[in-house]
C-alpha atoms as a PDB file:
ATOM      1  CA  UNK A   1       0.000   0.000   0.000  1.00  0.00           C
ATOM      2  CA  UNK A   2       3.001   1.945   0.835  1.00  0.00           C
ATOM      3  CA  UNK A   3       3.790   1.930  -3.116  1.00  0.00           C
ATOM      4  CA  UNK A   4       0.449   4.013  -4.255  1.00  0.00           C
ATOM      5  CA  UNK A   5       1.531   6.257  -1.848  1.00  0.00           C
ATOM      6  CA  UNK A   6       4.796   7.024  -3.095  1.00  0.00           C
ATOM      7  CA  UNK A   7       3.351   6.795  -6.771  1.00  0.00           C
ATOM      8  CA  UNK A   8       0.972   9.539  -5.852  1.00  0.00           C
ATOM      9  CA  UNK A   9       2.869  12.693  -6.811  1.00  0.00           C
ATOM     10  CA  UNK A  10       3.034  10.572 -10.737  1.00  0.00           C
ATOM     11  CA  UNK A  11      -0.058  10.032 -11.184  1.00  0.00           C
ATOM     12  CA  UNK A  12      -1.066  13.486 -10.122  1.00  0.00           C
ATOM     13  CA  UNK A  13       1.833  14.810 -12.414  1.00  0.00           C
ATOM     14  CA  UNK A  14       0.027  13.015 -15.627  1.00  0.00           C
ATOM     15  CA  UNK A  15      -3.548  13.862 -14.904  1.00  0.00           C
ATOM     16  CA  UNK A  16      -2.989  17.316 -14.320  1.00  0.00           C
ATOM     17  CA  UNK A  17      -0.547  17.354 -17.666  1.00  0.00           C
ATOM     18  CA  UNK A  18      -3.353  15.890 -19.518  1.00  0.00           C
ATOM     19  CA  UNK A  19      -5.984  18.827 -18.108  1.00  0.00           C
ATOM     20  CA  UNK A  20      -3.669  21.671 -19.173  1.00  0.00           C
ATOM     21  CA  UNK A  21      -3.348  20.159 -22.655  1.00  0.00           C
ATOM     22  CA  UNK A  22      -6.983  19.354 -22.992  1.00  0.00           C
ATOM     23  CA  UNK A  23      -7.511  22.935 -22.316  1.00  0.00           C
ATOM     24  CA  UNK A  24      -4.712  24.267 -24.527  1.00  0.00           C
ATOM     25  CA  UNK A  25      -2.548  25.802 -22.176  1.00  0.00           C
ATOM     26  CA  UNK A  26       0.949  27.137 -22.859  1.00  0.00           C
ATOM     27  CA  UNK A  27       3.862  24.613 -22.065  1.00  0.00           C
ATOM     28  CA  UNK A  28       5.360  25.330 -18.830  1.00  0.00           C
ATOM     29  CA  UNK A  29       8.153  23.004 -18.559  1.00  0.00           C
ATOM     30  CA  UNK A  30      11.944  23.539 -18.944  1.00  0.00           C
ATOM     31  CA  UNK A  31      12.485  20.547 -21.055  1.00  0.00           C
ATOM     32  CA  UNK A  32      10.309  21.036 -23.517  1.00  0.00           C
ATOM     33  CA  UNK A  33       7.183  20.026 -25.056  1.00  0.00           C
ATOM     34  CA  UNK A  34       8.669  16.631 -26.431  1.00  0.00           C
ATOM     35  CA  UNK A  35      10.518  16.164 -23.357  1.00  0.00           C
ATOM     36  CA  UNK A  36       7.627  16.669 -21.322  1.00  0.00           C
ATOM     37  CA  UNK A  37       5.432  13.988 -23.009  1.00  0.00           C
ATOM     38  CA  UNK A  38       7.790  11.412 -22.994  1.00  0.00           C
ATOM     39  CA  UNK A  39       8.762  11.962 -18.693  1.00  0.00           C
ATOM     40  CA  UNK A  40       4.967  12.087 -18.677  1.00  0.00           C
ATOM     41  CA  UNK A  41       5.012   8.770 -20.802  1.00  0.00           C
ATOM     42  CA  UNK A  42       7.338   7.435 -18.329  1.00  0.00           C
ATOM     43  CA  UNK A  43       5.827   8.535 -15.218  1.00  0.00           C
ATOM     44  CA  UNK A  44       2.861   6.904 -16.094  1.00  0.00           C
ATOM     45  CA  UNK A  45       4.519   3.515 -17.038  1.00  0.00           C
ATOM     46  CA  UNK A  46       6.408   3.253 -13.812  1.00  0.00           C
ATOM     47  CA  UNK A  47       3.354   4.376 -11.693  1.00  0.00           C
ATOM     48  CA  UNK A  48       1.209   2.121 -13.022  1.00  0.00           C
ATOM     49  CA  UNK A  49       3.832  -0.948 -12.981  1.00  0.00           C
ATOM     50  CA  UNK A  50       4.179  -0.322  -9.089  1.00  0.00           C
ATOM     51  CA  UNK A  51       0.466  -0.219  -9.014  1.00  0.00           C
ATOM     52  CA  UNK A  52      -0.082  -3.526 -10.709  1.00  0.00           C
ATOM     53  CA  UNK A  53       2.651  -5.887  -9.234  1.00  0.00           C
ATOM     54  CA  UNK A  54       2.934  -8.408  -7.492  1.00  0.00           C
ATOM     55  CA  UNK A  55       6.524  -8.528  -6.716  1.00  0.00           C
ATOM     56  CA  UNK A  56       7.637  -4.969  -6.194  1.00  0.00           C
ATOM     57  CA  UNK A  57      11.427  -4.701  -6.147  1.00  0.00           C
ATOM     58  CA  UNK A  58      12.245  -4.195 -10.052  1.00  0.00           C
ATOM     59  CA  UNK A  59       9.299  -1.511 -10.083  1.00  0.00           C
ATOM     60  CA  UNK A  60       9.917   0.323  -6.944  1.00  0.00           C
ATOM     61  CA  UNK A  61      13.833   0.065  -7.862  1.00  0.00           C
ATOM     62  CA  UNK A  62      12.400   1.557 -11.180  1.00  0.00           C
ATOM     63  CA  UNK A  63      10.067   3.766  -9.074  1.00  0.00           C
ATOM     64  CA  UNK A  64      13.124   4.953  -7.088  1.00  0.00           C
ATOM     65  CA  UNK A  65      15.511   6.060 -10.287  1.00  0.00           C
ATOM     66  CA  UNK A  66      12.339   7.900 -11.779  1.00  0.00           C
ATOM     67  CA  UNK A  67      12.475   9.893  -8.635  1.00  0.00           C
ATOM     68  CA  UNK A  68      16.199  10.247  -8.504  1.00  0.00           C
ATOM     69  CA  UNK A  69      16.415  11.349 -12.368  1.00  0.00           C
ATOM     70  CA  UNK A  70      13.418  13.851 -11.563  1.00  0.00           C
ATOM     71  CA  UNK A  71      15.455  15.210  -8.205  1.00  0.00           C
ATOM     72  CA  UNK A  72      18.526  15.413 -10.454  1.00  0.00           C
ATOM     73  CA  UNK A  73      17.013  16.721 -13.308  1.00  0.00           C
ATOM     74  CA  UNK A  74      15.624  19.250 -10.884  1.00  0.00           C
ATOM     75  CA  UNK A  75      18.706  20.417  -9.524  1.00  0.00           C
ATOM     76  CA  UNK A  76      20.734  20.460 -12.670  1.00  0.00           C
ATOM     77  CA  UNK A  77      17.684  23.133 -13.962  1.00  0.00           C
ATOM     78  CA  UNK A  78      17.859  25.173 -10.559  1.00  0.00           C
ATOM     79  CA  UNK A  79      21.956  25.573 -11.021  1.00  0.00           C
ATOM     80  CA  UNK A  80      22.022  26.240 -14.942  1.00  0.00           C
ATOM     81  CA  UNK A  81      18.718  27.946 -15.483  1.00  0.00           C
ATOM     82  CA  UNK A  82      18.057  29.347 -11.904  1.00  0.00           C
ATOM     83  CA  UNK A  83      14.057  30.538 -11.154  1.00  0.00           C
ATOM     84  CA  UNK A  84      12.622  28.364 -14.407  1.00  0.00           C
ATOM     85  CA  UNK A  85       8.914  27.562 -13.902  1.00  0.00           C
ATOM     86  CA  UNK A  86       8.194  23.960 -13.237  1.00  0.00           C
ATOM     87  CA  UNK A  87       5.514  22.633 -15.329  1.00  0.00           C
ATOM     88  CA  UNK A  88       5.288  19.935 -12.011  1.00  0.00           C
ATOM     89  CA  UNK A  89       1.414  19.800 -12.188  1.00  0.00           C
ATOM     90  CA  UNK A  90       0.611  21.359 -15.553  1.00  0.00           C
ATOM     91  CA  UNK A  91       0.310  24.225 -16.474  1.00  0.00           C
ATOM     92  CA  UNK A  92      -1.939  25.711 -13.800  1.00  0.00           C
ATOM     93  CA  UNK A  93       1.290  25.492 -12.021  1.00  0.00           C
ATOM     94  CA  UNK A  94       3.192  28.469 -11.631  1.00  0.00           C
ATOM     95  CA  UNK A  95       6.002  27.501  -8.655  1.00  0.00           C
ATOM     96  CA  UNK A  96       9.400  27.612 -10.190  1.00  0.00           C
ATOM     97  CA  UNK A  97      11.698  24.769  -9.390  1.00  0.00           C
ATOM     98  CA  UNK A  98      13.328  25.223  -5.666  1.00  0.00           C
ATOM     99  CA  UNK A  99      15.604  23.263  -3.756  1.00  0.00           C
ATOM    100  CA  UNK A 100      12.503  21.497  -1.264  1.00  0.00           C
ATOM    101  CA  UNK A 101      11.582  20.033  -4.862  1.00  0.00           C
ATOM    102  CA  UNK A 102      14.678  18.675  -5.426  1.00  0.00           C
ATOM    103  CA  UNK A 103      14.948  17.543  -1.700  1.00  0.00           C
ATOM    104  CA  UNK A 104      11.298  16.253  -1.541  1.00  0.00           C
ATOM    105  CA  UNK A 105      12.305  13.867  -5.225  1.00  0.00           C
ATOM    106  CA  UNK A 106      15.511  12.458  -3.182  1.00  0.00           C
ATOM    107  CA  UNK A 107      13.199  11.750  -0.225  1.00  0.00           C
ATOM    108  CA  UNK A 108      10.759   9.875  -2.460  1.00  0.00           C
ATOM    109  CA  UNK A 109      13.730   7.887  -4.047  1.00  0.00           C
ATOM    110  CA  UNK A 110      14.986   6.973  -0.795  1.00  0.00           C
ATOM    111  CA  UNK A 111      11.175   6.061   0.686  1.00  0.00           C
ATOM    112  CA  UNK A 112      11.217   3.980  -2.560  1.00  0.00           C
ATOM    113  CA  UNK A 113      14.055   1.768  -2.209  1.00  0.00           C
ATOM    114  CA  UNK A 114      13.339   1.360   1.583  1.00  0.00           C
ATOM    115  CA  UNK A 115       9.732  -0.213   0.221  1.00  0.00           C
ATOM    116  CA  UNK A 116      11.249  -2.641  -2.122  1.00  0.00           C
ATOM    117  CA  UNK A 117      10.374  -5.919   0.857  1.00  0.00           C
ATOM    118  CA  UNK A 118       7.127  -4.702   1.255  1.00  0.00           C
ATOM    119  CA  UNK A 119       4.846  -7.458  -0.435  1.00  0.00           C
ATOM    120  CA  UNK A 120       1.720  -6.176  -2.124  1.00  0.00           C
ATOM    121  CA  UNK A 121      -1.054  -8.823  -3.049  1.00  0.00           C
ATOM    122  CA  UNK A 122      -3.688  -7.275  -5.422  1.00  0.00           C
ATOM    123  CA  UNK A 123      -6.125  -8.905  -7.901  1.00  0.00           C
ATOM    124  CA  UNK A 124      -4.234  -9.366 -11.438  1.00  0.00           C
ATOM    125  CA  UNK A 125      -5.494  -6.158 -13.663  1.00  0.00           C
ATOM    126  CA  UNK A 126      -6.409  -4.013 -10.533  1.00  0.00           C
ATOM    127  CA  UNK A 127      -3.163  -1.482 -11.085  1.00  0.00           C
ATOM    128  CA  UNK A 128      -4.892  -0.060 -14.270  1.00  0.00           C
ATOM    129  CA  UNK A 129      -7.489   0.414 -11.859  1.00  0.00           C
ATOM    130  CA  UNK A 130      -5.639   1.971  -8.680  1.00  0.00           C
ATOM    131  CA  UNK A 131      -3.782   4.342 -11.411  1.00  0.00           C
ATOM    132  CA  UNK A 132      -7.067   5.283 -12.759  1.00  0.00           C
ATOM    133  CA  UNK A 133      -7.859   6.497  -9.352  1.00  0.00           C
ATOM    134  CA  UNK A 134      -4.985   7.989  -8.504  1.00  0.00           C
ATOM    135  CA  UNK A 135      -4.947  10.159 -11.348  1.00  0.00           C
ATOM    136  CA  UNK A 136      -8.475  11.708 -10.951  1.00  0.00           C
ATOM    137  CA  UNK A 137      -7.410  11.989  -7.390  1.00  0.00           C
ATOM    138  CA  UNK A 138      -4.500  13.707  -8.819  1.00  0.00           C
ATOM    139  CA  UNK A 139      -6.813  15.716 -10.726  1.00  0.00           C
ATOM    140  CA  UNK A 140      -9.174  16.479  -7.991  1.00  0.00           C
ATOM    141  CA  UNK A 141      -6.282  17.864  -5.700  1.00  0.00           C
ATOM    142  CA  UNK A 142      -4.026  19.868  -8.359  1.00  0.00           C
ATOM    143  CA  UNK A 143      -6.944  21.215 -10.443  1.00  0.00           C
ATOM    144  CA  UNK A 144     -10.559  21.016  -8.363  1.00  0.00           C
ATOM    145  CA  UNK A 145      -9.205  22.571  -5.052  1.00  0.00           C
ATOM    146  CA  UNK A 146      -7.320  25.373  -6.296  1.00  0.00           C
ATOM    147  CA  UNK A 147      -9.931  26.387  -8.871  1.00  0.00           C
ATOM    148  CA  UNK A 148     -12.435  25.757  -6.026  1.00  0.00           C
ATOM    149  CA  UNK A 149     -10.297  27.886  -3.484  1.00  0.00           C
ATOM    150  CA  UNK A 150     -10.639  30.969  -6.135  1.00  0.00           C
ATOM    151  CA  UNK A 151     -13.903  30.488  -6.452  1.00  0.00           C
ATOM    152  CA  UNK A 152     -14.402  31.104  -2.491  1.00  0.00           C
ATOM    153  CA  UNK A 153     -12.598  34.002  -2.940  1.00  0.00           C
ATOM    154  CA  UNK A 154     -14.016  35.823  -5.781  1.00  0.00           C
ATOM    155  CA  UNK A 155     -17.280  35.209  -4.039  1.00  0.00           C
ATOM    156  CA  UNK A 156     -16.454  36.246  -0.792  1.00  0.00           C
ATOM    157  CA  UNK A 157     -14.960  39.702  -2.492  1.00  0.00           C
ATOM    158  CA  UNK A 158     -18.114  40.069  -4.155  1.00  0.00           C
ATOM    159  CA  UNK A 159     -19.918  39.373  -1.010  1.00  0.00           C
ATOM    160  CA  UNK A 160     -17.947  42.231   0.869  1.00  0.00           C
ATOM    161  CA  UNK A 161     -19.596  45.005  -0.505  1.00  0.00           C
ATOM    162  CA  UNK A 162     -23.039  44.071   0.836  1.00  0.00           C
ATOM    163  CA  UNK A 163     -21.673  42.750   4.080  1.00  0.00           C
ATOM    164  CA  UNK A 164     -22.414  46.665   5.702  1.00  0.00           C
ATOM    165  CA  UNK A 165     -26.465  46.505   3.932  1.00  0.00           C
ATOM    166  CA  UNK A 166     -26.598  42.706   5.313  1.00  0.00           C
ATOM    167  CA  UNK A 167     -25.664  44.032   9.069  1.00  0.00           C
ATOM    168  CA  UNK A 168     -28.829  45.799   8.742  1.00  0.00           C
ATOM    169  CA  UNK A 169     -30.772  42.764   9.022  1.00  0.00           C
ATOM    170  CA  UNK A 170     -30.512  41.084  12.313  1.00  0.00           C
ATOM    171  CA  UNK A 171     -32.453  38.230  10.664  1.00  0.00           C
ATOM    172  CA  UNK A 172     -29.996  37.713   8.208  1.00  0.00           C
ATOM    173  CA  UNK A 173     -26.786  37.652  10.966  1.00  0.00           C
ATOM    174  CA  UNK A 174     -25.598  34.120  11.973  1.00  0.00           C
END
Protein backbone atom coordinates (compact mmCIF):
# COMPACT_ATOMS: atom_id res chain seq x y z
CA UNK A 1 0.00 0.00 0.00
CA UNK A 2 3.00 1.95 0.83
CA UNK A 3 3.79 1.93 -3.12
CA UNK A 4 0.45 4.01 -4.25
CA UNK A 5 1.53 6.26 -1.85
CA UNK A 6 4.80 7.02 -3.09
CA UNK A 7 3.35 6.80 -6.77
CA UNK A 8 0.97 9.54 -5.85
CA UNK A 9 2.87 12.69 -6.81
CA UNK A 10 3.03 10.57 -10.74
CA UNK A 11 -0.06 10.03 -11.18
CA UNK A 12 -1.07 13.49 -10.12
CA UNK A 13 1.83 14.81 -12.41
CA UNK A 14 0.03 13.02 -15.63
CA UNK A 15 -3.55 13.86 -14.90
CA UNK A 16 -2.99 17.32 -14.32
CA UNK A 17 -0.55 17.35 -17.67
CA UNK A 18 -3.35 15.89 -19.52
CA UNK A 19 -5.98 18.83 -18.11
CA UNK A 20 -3.67 21.67 -19.17
CA UNK A 21 -3.35 20.16 -22.65
CA UNK A 22 -6.98 19.35 -22.99
CA UNK A 23 -7.51 22.94 -22.32
CA UNK A 24 -4.71 24.27 -24.53
CA UNK A 25 -2.55 25.80 -22.18
CA UNK A 26 0.95 27.14 -22.86
CA UNK A 27 3.86 24.61 -22.06
CA UNK A 28 5.36 25.33 -18.83
CA UNK A 29 8.15 23.00 -18.56
CA UNK A 30 11.94 23.54 -18.94
CA UNK A 31 12.49 20.55 -21.05
CA UNK A 32 10.31 21.04 -23.52
CA UNK A 33 7.18 20.03 -25.06
CA UNK A 34 8.67 16.63 -26.43
CA UNK A 35 10.52 16.16 -23.36
CA UNK A 36 7.63 16.67 -21.32
CA UNK A 37 5.43 13.99 -23.01
CA UNK A 38 7.79 11.41 -22.99
CA UNK A 39 8.76 11.96 -18.69
CA UNK A 40 4.97 12.09 -18.68
CA UNK A 41 5.01 8.77 -20.80
CA UNK A 42 7.34 7.43 -18.33
CA UNK A 43 5.83 8.53 -15.22
CA UNK A 44 2.86 6.90 -16.09
CA UNK A 45 4.52 3.51 -17.04
CA UNK A 46 6.41 3.25 -13.81
CA UNK A 47 3.35 4.38 -11.69
CA UNK A 48 1.21 2.12 -13.02
CA UNK A 49 3.83 -0.95 -12.98
CA UNK A 50 4.18 -0.32 -9.09
CA UNK A 51 0.47 -0.22 -9.01
CA UNK A 52 -0.08 -3.53 -10.71
CA UNK A 53 2.65 -5.89 -9.23
CA UNK A 54 2.93 -8.41 -7.49
CA UNK A 55 6.52 -8.53 -6.72
CA UNK A 56 7.64 -4.97 -6.19
CA UNK A 57 11.43 -4.70 -6.15
CA UNK A 58 12.24 -4.20 -10.05
CA UNK A 59 9.30 -1.51 -10.08
CA UNK A 60 9.92 0.32 -6.94
CA UNK A 61 13.83 0.06 -7.86
CA UNK A 62 12.40 1.56 -11.18
CA UNK A 63 10.07 3.77 -9.07
CA UNK A 64 13.12 4.95 -7.09
CA UNK A 65 15.51 6.06 -10.29
CA UNK A 66 12.34 7.90 -11.78
CA UNK A 67 12.48 9.89 -8.63
CA UNK A 68 16.20 10.25 -8.50
CA UNK A 69 16.42 11.35 -12.37
CA UNK A 70 13.42 13.85 -11.56
CA UNK A 71 15.46 15.21 -8.21
CA UNK A 72 18.53 15.41 -10.45
CA UNK A 73 17.01 16.72 -13.31
CA UNK A 74 15.62 19.25 -10.88
CA UNK A 75 18.71 20.42 -9.52
CA UNK A 76 20.73 20.46 -12.67
CA UNK A 77 17.68 23.13 -13.96
CA UNK A 78 17.86 25.17 -10.56
CA UNK A 79 21.96 25.57 -11.02
CA UNK A 80 22.02 26.24 -14.94
CA UNK A 81 18.72 27.95 -15.48
CA UNK A 82 18.06 29.35 -11.90
CA UNK A 83 14.06 30.54 -11.15
CA UNK A 84 12.62 28.36 -14.41
CA UNK A 85 8.91 27.56 -13.90
CA UNK A 86 8.19 23.96 -13.24
CA UNK A 87 5.51 22.63 -15.33
CA UNK A 88 5.29 19.93 -12.01
CA UNK A 89 1.41 19.80 -12.19
CA UNK A 90 0.61 21.36 -15.55
CA UNK A 91 0.31 24.23 -16.47
CA UNK A 92 -1.94 25.71 -13.80
CA UNK A 93 1.29 25.49 -12.02
CA UNK A 94 3.19 28.47 -11.63
CA UNK A 95 6.00 27.50 -8.66
CA UNK A 96 9.40 27.61 -10.19
CA UNK A 97 11.70 24.77 -9.39
CA UNK A 98 13.33 25.22 -5.67
CA UNK A 99 15.60 23.26 -3.76
CA UNK A 100 12.50 21.50 -1.26
CA UNK A 101 11.58 20.03 -4.86
CA UNK A 102 14.68 18.68 -5.43
CA UNK A 103 14.95 17.54 -1.70
CA UNK A 104 11.30 16.25 -1.54
CA UNK A 105 12.31 13.87 -5.23
CA UNK A 106 15.51 12.46 -3.18
CA UNK A 107 13.20 11.75 -0.22
CA UNK A 108 10.76 9.88 -2.46
CA UNK A 109 13.73 7.89 -4.05
CA UNK A 110 14.99 6.97 -0.79
CA UNK A 111 11.18 6.06 0.69
CA UNK A 112 11.22 3.98 -2.56
CA UNK A 113 14.06 1.77 -2.21
CA UNK A 114 13.34 1.36 1.58
CA UNK A 115 9.73 -0.21 0.22
CA UNK A 116 11.25 -2.64 -2.12
CA UNK A 117 10.37 -5.92 0.86
CA UNK A 118 7.13 -4.70 1.25
CA UNK A 119 4.85 -7.46 -0.43
CA UNK A 120 1.72 -6.18 -2.12
CA UNK A 121 -1.05 -8.82 -3.05
CA UNK A 122 -3.69 -7.27 -5.42
CA UNK A 123 -6.13 -8.91 -7.90
CA UNK A 124 -4.23 -9.37 -11.44
CA UNK A 125 -5.49 -6.16 -13.66
CA UNK A 126 -6.41 -4.01 -10.53
CA UNK A 127 -3.16 -1.48 -11.09
CA UNK A 128 -4.89 -0.06 -14.27
CA UNK A 129 -7.49 0.41 -11.86
CA UNK A 130 -5.64 1.97 -8.68
CA UNK A 131 -3.78 4.34 -11.41
CA UNK A 132 -7.07 5.28 -12.76
CA UNK A 133 -7.86 6.50 -9.35
CA UNK A 134 -4.99 7.99 -8.50
CA UNK A 135 -4.95 10.16 -11.35
CA UNK A 136 -8.48 11.71 -10.95
CA UNK A 137 -7.41 11.99 -7.39
CA UNK A 138 -4.50 13.71 -8.82
CA UNK A 139 -6.81 15.72 -10.73
CA UNK A 140 -9.17 16.48 -7.99
CA UNK A 141 -6.28 17.86 -5.70
CA UNK A 142 -4.03 19.87 -8.36
CA UNK A 143 -6.94 21.22 -10.44
CA UNK A 144 -10.56 21.02 -8.36
CA UNK A 145 -9.20 22.57 -5.05
CA UNK A 146 -7.32 25.37 -6.30
CA UNK A 147 -9.93 26.39 -8.87
CA UNK A 148 -12.43 25.76 -6.03
CA UNK A 149 -10.30 27.89 -3.48
CA UNK A 150 -10.64 30.97 -6.14
CA UNK A 151 -13.90 30.49 -6.45
CA UNK A 152 -14.40 31.10 -2.49
CA UNK A 153 -12.60 34.00 -2.94
CA UNK A 154 -14.02 35.82 -5.78
CA UNK A 155 -17.28 35.21 -4.04
CA UNK A 156 -16.45 36.25 -0.79
CA UNK A 157 -14.96 39.70 -2.49
CA UNK A 158 -18.11 40.07 -4.16
CA UNK A 159 -19.92 39.37 -1.01
CA UNK A 160 -17.95 42.23 0.87
CA UNK A 161 -19.60 45.00 -0.51
CA UNK A 162 -23.04 44.07 0.84
CA UNK A 163 -21.67 42.75 4.08
CA UNK A 164 -22.41 46.67 5.70
CA UNK A 165 -26.46 46.50 3.93
CA UNK A 166 -26.60 42.71 5.31
CA UNK A 167 -25.66 44.03 9.07
CA UNK A 168 -28.83 45.80 8.74
CA UNK A 169 -30.77 42.76 9.02
CA UNK A 170 -30.51 41.08 12.31
CA UNK A 171 -32.45 38.23 10.66
CA UNK A 172 -30.00 37.71 8.21
CA UNK A 173 -26.79 37.65 10.97
CA UNK A 174 -25.60 34.12 11.97
Amino acid sequence: MFGLVLTFPLFASAASYAWSRYFGAEERSPIGPQAHVLLIVAQLTIATWVASTWYPLPARIALALMYLALGSGAAYFKLTKGDVPCGCMGSQSEHPLTWRLVAADLLLACAALLSTREQVVFAPGSGLFLGFVMCLLGLLVTTGLPDALYALRGGQRAVERYRSWINGYKELLP
